[in-house]
Protein backbone atom coordinates (compact mmCIF):
# COMPACT_ATOMS: atom_id res chain seq x y z
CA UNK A 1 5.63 30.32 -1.98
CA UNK A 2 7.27 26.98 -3.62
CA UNK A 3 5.08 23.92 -3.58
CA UNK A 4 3.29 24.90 -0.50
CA UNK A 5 -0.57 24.09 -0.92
CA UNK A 6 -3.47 26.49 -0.42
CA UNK A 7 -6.29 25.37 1.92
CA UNK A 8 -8.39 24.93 -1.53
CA UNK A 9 -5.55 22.17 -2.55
CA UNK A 10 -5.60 20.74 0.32
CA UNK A 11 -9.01 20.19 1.15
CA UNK A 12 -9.56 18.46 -2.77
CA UNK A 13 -6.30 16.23 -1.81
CA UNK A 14 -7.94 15.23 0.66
CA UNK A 15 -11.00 14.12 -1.12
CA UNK A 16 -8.65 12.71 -3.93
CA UNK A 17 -6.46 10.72 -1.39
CA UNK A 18 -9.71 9.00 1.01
CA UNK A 19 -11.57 8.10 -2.22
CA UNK A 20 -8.50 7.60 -4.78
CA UNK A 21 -10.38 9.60 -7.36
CA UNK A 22 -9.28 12.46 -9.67
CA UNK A 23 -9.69 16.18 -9.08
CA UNK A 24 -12.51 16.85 -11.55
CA UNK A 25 -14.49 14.15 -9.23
CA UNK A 26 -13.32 15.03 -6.43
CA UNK A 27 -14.91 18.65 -6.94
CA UNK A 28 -18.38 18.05 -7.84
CA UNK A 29 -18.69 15.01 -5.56
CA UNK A 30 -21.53 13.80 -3.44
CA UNK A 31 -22.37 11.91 -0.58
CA UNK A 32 -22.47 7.45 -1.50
CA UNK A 33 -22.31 9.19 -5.33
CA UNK A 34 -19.49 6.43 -5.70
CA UNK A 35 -19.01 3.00 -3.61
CA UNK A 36 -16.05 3.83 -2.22
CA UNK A 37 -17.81 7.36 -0.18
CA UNK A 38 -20.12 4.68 2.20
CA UNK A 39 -19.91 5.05 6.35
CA UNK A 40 -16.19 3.77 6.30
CA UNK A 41 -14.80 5.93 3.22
CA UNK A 42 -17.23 8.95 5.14
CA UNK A 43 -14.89 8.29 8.60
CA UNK A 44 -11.39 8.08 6.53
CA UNK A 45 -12.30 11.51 4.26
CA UNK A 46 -12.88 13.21 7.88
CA UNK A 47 -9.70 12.14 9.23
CA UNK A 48 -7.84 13.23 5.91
CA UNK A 49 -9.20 16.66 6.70
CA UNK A 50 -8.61 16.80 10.66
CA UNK A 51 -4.83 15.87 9.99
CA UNK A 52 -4.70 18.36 6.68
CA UNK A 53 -5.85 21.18 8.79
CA UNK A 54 -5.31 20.56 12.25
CA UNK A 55 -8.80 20.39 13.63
CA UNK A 56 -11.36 18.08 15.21
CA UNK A 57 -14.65 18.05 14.00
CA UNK A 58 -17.87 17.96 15.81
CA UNK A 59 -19.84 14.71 15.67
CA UNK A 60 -22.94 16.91 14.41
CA UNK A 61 -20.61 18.58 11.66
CA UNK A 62 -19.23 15.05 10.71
CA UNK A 63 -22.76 13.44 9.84
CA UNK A 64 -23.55 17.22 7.70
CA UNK A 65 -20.37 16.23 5.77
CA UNK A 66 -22.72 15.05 2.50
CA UNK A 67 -20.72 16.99 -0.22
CA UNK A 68 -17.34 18.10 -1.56
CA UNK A 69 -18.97 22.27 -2.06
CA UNK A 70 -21.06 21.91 1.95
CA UNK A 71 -17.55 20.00 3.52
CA UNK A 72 -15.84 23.55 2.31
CA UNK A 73 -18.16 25.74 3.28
CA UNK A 74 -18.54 24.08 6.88
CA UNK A 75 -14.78 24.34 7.67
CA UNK A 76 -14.89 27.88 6.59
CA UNK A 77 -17.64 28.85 8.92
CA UNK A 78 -17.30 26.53 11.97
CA UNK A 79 -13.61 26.00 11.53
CA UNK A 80 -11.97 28.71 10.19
CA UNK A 81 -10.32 27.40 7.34
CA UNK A 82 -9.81 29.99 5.14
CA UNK A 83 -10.40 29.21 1.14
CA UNK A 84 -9.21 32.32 -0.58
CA UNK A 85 -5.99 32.00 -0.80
């Protein structure tokens, strides 16, 4: 496979890149838990994960987006982003 990512790595890259933060943080993080997650860090994390995966959220699924764990399970119900690989 090389250095392809899985959807897991990607998604936590994408957490890690909008909030410059480490992956143990990045994991178990929470809605305005640090400064830099407030409206405008909220509106840069969603379009790190539109361009990693190729999708547009809905407006509705955008304000749910309050957690690193309910931001993965949403795009694997709603967008079909698969995490098991």
């Amino acid at each position: 496979r090389g250095c392809e990512m899985t959807n897991v790595e990607k998604y936590t890259q994408a957490f890690m890149d909008a909030f410059d933060i480490d992956e143990a943080t990045a994991k178990t993080l929470k809605f305005q838990q640090i400064p830099a997650w407030d409206s405008v860090g909220h509106m840069g994390l969603v379009a790190q994960l539109e361009e990693q995966f190729g999708i547009m959220m809905e407006p509705d699924d955008i304000v749910d987006l309050n957690s690193f764990d309910k931001g993965m399970e949403m795009l694997g119900a709603k967008y079909g982003v698969d995490f098991a690989g």
